[in-house]
C-alpha atoms as a PDB file:
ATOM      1  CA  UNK A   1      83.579  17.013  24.086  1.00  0.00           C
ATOM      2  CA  UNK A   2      82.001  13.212  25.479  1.00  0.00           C
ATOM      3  CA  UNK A   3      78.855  12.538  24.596  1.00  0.00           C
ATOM      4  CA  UNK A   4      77.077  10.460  27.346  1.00  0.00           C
ATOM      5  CA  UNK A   5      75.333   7.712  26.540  1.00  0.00           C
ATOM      6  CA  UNK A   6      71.824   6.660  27.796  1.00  0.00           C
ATOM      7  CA  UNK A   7      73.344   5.497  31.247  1.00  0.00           C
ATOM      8  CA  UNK A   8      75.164   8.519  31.890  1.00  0.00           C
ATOM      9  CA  UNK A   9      71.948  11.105  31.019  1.00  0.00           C
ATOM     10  CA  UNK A  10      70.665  13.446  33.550  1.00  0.00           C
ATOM     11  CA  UNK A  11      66.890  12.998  34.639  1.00  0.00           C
ATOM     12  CA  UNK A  12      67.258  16.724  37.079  1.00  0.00           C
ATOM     13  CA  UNK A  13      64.239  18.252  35.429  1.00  0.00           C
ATOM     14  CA  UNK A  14      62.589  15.654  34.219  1.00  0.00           C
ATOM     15  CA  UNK A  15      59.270  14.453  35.858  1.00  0.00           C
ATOM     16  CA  UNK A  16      59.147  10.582  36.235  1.00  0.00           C
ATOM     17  CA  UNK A  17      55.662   9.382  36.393  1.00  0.00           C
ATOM     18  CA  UNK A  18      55.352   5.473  38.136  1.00  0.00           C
ATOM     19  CA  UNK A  19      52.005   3.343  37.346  1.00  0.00           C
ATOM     20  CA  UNK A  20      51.705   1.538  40.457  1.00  0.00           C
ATOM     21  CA  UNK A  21      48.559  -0.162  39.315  1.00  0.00           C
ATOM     22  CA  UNK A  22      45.144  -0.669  38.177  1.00  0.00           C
ATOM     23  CA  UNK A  23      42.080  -1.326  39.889  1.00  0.00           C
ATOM     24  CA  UNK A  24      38.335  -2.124  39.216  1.00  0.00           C
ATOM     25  CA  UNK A  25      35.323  -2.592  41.260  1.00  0.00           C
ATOM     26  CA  UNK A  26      32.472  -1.706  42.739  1.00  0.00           C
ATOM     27  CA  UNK A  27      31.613   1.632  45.161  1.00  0.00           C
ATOM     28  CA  UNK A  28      29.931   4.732  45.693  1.00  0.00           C
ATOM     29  CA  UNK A  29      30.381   8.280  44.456  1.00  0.00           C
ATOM     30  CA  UNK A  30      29.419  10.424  47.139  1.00  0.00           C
ATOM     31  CA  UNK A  31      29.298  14.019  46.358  1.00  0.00           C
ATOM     32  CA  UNK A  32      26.808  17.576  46.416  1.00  0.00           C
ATOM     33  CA  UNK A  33      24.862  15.423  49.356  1.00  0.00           C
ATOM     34  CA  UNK A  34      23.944  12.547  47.445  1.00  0.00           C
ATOM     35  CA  UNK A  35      25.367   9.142  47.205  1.00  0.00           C
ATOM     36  CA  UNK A  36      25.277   6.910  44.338  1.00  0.00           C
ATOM     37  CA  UNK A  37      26.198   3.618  43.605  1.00  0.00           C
ATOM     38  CA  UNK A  38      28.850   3.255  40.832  1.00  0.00           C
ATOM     39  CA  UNK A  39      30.986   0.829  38.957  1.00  0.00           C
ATOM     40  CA  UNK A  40      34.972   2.307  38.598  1.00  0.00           C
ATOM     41  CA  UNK A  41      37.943   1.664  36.923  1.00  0.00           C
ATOM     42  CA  UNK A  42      41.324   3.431  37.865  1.00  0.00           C
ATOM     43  CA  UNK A  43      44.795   3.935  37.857  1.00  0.00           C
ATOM     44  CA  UNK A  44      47.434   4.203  40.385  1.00  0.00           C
ATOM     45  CA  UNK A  45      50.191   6.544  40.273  1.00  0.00           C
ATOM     46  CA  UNK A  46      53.116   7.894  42.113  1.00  0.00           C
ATOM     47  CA  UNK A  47      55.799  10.961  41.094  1.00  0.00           C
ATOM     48  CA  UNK A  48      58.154  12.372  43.531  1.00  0.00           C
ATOM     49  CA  UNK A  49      56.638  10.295  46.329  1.00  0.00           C
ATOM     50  CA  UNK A  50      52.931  11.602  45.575  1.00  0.00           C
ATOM     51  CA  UNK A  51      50.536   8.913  44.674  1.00  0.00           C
ATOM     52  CA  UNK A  52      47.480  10.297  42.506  1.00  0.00           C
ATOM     53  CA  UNK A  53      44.098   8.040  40.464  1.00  0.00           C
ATOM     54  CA  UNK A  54      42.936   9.145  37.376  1.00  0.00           C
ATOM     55  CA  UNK A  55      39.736   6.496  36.275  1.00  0.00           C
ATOM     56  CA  UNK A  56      36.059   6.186  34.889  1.00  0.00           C
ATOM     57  CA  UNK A  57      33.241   5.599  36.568  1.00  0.00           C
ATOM     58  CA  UNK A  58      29.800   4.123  36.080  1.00  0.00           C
ATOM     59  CA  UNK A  59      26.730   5.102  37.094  1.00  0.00           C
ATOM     60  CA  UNK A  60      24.579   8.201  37.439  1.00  0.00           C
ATOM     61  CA  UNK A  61      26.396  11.267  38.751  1.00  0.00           C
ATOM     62  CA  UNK A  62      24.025  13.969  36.048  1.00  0.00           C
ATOM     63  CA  UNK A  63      23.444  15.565  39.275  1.00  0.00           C
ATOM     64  CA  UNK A  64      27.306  16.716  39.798  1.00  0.00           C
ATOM     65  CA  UNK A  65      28.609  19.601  37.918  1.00  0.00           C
ATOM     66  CA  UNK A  66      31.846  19.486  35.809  1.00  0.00           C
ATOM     67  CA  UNK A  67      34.736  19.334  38.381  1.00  0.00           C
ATOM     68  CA  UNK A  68      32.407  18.843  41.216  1.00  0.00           C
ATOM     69  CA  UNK A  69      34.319  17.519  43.998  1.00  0.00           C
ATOM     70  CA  UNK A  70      33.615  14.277  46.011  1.00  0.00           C
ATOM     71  CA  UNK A  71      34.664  11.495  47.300  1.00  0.00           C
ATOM     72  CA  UNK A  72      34.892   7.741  45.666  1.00  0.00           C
ATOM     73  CA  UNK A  73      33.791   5.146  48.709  1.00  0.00           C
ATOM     74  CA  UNK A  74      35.920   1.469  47.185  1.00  0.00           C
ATOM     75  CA  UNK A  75      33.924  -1.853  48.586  1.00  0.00           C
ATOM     76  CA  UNK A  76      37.347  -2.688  50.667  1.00  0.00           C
ATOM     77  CA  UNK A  77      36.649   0.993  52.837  1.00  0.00           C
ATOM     78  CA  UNK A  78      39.423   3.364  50.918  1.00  0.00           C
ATOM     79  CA  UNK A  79      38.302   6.258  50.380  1.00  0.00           C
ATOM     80  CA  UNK A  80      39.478   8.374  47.647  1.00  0.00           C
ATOM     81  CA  UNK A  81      39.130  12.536  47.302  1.00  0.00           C
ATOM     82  CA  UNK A  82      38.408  12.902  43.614  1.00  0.00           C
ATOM     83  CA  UNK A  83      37.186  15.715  40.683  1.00  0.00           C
ATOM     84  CA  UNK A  84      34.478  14.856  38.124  1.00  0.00           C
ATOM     85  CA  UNK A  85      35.371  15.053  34.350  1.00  0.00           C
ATOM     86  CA  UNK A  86      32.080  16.414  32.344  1.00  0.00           C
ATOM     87  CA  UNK A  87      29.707  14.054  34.791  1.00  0.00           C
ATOM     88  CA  UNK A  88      26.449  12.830  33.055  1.00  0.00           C
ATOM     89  CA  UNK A  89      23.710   9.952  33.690  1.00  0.00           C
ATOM     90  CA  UNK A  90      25.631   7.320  32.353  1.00  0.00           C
ATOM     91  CA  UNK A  91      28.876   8.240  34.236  1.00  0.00           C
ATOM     92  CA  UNK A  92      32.250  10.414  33.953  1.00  0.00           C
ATOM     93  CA  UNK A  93      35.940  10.354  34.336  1.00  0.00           C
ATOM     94  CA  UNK A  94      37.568  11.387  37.075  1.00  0.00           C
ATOM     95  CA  UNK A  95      41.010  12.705  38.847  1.00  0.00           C
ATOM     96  CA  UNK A  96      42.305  12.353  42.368  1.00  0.00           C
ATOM     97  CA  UNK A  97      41.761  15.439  44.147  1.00  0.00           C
END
């Protein structure tokens, strides 16, 4: 029996997760009819031609409930459909929707 090296392994079942980039910056969390105005960090990924964020934000989104949906408003107009991670006054993580 061969034994394949690296180059010959199979990836069919494996999930191959792509960090496209990261980005910082300035927005609004808009969410549960209130907006508020936020500082973010986040991540870019894509796997099996899906792009997703996961990030942190900054500012004060107490109001939200944990895995509140909403949307995150960037300063260049992209708009982003994300969940809030355990949301409190001084900010929360959160997940593309």
């Amino acid at each position: 029996m061969q034994m394949m090296g690296q180059r010959g392994q199979s990836h069919r079942g494996q999930r191959t997760l792509k960090l496209l980039g990261s980005d910082r910056g300035e927005g609004v969390y808009q969410g549960q009819d209130r907006a508020v105005a936020v500082s973010y960090q986040m991540d870019r990924f894509e796997e099996r031609n899906r792009q997703s964020v996961s990030g942190s934000l900054d500012g004060d989104v107490g109001f939200a409930e944990d895995k509140a949906s909403g949307v995150l408003k960037l300063a260049t107009g992209e708009e982003i459909d994300v969940i809030l991670i355990k949301p409190d006054e001084e900010g929360a993580d959160f997940q593309s929707a």
